[in-house]
C-alpha atoms as a PDB file:
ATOM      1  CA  UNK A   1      -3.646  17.093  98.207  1.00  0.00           C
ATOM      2  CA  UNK A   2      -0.006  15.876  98.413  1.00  0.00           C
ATOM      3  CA  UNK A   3       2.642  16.039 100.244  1.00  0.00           C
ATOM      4  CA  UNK A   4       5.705  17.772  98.604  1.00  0.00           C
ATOM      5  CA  UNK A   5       9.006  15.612  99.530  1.00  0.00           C
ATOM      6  CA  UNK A   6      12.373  15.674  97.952  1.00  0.00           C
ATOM      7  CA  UNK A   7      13.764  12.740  96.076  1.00  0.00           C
ATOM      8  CA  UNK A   8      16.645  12.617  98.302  1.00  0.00           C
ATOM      9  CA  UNK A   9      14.311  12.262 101.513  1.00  0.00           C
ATOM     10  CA  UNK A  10      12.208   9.488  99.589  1.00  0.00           C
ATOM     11  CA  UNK A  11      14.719   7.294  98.235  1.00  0.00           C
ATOM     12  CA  UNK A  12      16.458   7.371 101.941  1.00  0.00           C
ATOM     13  CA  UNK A  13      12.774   6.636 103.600  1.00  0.00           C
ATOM     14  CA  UNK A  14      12.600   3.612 100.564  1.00  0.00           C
ATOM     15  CA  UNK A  15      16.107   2.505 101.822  1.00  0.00           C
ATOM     16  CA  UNK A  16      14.479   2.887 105.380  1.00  0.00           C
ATOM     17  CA  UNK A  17      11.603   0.296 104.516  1.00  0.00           C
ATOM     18  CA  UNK A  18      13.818  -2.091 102.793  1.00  0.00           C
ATOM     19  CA  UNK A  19      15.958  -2.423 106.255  1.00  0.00           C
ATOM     20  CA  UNK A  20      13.216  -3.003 108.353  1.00  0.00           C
ATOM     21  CA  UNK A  21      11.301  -5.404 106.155  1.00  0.00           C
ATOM     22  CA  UNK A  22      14.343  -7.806 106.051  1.00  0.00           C
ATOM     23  CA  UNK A  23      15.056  -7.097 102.262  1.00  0.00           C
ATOM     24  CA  UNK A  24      18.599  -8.720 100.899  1.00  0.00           C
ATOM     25  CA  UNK A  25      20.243  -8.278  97.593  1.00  0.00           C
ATOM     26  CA  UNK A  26      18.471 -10.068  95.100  1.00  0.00           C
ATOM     27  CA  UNK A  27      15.208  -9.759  96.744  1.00  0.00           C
ATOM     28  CA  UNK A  28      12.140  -8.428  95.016  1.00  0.00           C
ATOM     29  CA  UNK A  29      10.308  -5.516  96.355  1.00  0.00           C
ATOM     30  CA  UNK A  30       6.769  -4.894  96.708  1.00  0.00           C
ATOM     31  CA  UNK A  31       5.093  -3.187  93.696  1.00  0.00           C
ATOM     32  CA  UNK A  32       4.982   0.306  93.497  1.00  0.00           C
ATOM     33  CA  UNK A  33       1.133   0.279  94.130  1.00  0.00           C
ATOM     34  CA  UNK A  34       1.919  -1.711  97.521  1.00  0.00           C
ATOM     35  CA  UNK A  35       4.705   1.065  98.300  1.00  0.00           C
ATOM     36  CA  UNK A  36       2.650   4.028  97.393  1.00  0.00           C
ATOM     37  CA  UNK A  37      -0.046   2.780 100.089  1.00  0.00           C
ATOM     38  CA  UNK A  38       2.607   2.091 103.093  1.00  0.00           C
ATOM     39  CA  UNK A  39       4.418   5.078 102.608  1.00  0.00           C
ATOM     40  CA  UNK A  40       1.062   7.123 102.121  1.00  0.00           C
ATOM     41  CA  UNK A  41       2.854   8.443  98.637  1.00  0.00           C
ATOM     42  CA  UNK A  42       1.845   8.857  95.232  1.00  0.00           C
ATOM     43  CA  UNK A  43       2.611   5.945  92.603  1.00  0.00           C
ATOM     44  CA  UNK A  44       4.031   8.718  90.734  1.00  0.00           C
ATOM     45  CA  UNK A  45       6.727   9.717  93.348  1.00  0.00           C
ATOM     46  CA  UNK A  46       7.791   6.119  94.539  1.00  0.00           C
ATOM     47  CA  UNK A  47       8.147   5.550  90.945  1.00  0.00           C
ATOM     48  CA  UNK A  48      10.531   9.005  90.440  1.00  0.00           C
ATOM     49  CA  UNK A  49      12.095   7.559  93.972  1.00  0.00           C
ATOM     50  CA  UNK A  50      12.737   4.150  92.537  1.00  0.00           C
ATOM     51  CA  UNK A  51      14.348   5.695  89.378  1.00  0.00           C
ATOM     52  CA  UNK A  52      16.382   7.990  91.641  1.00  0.00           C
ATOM     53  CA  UNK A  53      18.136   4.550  93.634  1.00  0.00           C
ATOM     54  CA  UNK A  54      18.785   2.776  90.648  1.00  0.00           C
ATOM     55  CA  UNK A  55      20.782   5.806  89.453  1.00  0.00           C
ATOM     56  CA  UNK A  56      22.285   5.688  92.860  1.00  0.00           C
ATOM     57  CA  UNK A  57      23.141   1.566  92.668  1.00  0.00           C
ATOM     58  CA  UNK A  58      20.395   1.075  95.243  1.00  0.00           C
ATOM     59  CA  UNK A  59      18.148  -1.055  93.526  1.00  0.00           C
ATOM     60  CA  UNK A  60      17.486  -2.920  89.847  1.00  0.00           C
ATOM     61  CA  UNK A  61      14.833  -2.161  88.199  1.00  0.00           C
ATOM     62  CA  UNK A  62      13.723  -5.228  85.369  1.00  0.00           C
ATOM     63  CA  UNK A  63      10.894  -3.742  83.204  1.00  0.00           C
ATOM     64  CA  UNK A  64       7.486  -6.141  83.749  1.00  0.00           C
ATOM     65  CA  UNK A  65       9.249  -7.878  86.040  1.00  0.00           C
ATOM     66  CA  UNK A  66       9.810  -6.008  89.460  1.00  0.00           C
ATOM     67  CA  UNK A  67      12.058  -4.010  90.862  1.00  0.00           C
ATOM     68  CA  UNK A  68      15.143  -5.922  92.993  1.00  0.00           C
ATOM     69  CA  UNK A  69      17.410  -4.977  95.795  1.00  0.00           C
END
């Protein structure tokens, strides 16, 4: 069963992690399979969450490559 949580909450708790993990422009995050199991979310919603901060300016996303600060 999962948890229903709005993209607004996730992309702020994904903003959240990248503070306390030390993240910088230009650095790359962890892949949305290593996200999905710290946050205890589906690889389905960090994905919708990532989309959701790039259309915000939070982060880059580079197709095959990673997703960057």
């Amino acid at each position: 069963m999962s948890v229903a949580i709005s993209s607004g909450k996730l992309v702020s708790d994904l903003m959240d992690l990248v503070r306390r993990e030390g993240h910088e422009r230009g650095d790359r995050l962890p892949s949305i399979r290593k996200l999905s199991a710290k946050m205890g979310l589906g690889r389905n919603a960090i994905r919708d969450g990532l989309l959701e901060a790039q259309s915000k300016g939070f982060v880059k996303i580079e197709p095959r490559q990673g997703v960057y600060v």
